[in-house]
N, C-alpha and C. Protein backbone atom coordinates (compact mmCIF):
# COMPACT_ATOMS: atom_id res chain seq x y z
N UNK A 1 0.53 11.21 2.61
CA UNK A 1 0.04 9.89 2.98
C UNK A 1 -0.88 9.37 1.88
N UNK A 2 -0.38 8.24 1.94
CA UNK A 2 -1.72 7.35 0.45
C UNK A 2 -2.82 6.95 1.54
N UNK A 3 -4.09 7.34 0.58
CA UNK A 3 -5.52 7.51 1.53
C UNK A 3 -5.50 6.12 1.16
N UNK A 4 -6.34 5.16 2.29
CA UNK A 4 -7.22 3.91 1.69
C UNK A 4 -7.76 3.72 0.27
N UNK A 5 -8.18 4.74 0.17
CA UNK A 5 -9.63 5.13 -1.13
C UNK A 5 -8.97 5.26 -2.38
N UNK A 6 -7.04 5.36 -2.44
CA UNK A 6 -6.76 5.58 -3.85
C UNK A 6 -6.54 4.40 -4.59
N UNK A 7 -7.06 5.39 -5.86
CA UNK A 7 -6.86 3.66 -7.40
C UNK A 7 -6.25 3.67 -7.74
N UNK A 8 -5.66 2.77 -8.35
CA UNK A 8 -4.23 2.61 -9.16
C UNK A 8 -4.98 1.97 -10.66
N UNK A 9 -4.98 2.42 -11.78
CA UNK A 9 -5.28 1.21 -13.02
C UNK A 9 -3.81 0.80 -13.48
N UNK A 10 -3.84 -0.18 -13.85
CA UNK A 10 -2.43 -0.66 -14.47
C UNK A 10 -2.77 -1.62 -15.20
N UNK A 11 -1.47 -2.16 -16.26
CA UNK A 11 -2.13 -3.55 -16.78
C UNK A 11 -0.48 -4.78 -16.35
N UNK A 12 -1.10 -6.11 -15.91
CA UNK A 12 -0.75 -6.66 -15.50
C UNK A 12 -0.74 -7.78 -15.85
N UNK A 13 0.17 -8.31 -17.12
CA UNK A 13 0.42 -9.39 -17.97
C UNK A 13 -0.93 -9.39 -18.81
N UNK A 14 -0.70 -8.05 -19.50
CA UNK A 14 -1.80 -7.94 -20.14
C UNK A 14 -2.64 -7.80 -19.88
N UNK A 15 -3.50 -8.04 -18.73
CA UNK A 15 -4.94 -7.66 -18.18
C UNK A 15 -4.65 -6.47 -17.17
N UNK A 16 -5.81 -5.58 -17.94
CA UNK A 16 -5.99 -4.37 -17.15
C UNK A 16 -6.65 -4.74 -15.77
N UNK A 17 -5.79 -3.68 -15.20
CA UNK A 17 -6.31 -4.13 -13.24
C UNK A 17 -6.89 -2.73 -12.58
N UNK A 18 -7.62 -2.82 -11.57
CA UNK A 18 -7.67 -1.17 -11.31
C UNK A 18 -7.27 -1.66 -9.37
N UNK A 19 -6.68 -1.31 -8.87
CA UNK A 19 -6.37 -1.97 -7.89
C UNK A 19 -6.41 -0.65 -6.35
N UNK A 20 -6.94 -0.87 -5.36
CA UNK A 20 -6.55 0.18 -4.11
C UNK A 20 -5.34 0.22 -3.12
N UNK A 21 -5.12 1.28 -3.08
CA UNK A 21 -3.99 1.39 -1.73
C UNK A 21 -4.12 1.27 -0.43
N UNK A 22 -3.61 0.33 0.14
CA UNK A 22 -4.31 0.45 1.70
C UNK A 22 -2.87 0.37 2.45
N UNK A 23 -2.86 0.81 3.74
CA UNK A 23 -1.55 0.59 4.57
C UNK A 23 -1.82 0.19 5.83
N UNK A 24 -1.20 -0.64 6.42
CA UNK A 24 -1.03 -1.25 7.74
C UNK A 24 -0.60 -0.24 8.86
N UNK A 25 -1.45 0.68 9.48
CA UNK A 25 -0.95 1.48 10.57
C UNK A 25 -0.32 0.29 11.44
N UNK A 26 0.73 1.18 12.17
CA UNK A 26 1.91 0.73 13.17
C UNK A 26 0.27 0.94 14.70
N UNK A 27 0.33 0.24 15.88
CA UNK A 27 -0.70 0.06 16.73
C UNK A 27 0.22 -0.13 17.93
N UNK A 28 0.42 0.89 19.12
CA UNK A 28 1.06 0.59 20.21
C UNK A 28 0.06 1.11 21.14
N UNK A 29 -0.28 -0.16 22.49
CA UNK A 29 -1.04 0.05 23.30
C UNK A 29 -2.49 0.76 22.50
N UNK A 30 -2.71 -0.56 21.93
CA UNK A 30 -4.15 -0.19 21.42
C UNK A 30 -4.89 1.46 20.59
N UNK A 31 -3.80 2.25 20.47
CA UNK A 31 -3.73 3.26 19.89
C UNK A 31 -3.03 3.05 18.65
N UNK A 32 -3.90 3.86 16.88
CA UNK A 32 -2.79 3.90 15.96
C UNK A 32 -2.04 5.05 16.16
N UNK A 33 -0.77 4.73 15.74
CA UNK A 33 0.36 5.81 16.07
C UNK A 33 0.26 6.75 13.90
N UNK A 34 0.42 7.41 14.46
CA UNK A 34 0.78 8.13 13.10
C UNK A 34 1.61 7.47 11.85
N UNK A 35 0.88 7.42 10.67
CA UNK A 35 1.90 6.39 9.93
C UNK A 35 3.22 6.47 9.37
N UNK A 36 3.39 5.24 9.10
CA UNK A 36 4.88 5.46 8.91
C UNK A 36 5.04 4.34 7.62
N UNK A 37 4.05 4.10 6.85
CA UNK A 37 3.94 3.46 5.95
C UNK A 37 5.08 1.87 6.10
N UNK A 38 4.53 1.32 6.74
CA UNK A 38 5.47 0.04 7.48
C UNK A 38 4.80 -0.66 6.40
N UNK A 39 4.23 -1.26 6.14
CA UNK A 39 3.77 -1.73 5.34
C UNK A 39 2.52 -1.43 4.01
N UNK A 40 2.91 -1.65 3.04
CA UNK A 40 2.08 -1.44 1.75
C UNK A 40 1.65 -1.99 1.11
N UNK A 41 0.04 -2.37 0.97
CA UNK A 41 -0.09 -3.78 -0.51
C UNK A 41 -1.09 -3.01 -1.39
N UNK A 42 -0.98 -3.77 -2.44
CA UNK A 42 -2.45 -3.65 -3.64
C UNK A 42 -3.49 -4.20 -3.34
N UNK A 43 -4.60 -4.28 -3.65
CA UNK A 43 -5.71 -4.80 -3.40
C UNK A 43 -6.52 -4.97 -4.83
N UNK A 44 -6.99 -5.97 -5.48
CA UNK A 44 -7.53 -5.87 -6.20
C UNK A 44 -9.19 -5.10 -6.03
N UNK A 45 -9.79 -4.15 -6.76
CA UNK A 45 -10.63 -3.19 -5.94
C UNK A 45 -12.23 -4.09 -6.20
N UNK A 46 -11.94 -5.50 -7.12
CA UNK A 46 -13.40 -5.81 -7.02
C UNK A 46 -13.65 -7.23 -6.30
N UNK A 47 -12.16 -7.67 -6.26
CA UNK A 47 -12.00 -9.31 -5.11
C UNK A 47 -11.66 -9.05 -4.29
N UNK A 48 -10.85 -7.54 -3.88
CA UNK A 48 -10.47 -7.31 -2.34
C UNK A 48 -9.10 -8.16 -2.25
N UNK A 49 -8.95 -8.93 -3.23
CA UNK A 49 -7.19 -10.16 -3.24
C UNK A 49 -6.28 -9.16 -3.35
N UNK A 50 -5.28 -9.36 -2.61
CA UNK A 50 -4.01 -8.41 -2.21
C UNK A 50 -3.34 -9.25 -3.44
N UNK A 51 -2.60 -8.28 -4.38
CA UNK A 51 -1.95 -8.05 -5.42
C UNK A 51 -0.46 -8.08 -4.92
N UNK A 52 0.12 -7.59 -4.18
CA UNK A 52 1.45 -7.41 -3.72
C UNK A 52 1.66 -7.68 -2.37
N UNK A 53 3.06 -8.23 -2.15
CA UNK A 53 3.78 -8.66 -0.72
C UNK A 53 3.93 -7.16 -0.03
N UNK A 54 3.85 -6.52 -0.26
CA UNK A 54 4.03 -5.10 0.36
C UNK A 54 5.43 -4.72 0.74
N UNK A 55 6.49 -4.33 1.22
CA UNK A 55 7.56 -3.80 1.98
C UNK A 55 7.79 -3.24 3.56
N UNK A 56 8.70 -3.65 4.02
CA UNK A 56 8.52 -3.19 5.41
C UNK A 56 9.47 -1.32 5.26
N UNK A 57 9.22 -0.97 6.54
CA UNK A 57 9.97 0.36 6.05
C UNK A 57 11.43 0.20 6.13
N UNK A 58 12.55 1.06 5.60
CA UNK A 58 13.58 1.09 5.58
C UNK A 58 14.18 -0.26 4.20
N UNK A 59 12.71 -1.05 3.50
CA UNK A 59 13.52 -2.09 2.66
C UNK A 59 12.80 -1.57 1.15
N UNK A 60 12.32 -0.52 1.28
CA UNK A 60 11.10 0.21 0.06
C UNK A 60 11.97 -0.11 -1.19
N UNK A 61 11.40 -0.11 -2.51
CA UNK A 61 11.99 -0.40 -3.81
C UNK A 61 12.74 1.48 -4.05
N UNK A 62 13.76 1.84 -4.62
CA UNK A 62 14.43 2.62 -4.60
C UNK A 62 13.84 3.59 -5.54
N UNK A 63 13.00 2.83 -6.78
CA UNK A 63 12.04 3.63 -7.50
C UNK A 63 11.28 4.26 -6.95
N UNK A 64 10.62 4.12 -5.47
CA UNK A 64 9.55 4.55 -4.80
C UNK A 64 10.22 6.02 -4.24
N UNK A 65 8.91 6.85 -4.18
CA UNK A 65 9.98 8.25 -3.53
C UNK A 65 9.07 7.50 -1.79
N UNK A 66 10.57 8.33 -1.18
CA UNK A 66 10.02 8.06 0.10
C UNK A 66 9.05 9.03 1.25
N UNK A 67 8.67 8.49 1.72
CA UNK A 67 7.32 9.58 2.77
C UNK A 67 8.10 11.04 2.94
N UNK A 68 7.50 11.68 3.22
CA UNK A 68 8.50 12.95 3.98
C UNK A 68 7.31 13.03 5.18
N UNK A 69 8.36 13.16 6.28
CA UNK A 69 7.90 12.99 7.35
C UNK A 69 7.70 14.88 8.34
C-alpha cells in the first residue's frame, strides 16, 4: 500500500516538483473498507494542488504494477 506520507520528486516541464501520494479509501456504511486503491492523485507537497486526475480501479495505466492483494 502507498502510505499518505510518500514523496515523489520529479521534474515536470522542466520544473522540479516534489509531490505526495494520497488515496481515496473506498467508505461503506461509514466504515473505511480496506484499500483497494480506487482512486490515486499527486499532490503538490507545498500547495497541497492535486497534480493528477487519478484512475479508477480496473482503468490503471499498464506501466503501473498492480496492488497485490
Amino acid at each position: 500500500m502507498i502510505e499518505p506520507t510518500t514523496q515523489i520528486t520529479a521534474v515536470l516541464a522542466g520544473t522540479n516538483i516534489v509531490s505526495t501520494v494520497r488515496e481515496s479509501p473506498c467508505w461503506r456504511y461509514n466504515r473505511p473498507l480496506q484499500s483497494d486503491f480506487s482512486k490515486v492523485h499527486l499532490f503538490d507537497a507545498k500547495t497541497e494542488r492535486r497534480l493528477s486526475a487519478g484512475w479508477k480501479k480496473g482503468s490503471e495505466p499498464s506501466s503501473l504494477p498492480r496492488p497485490v492483494n
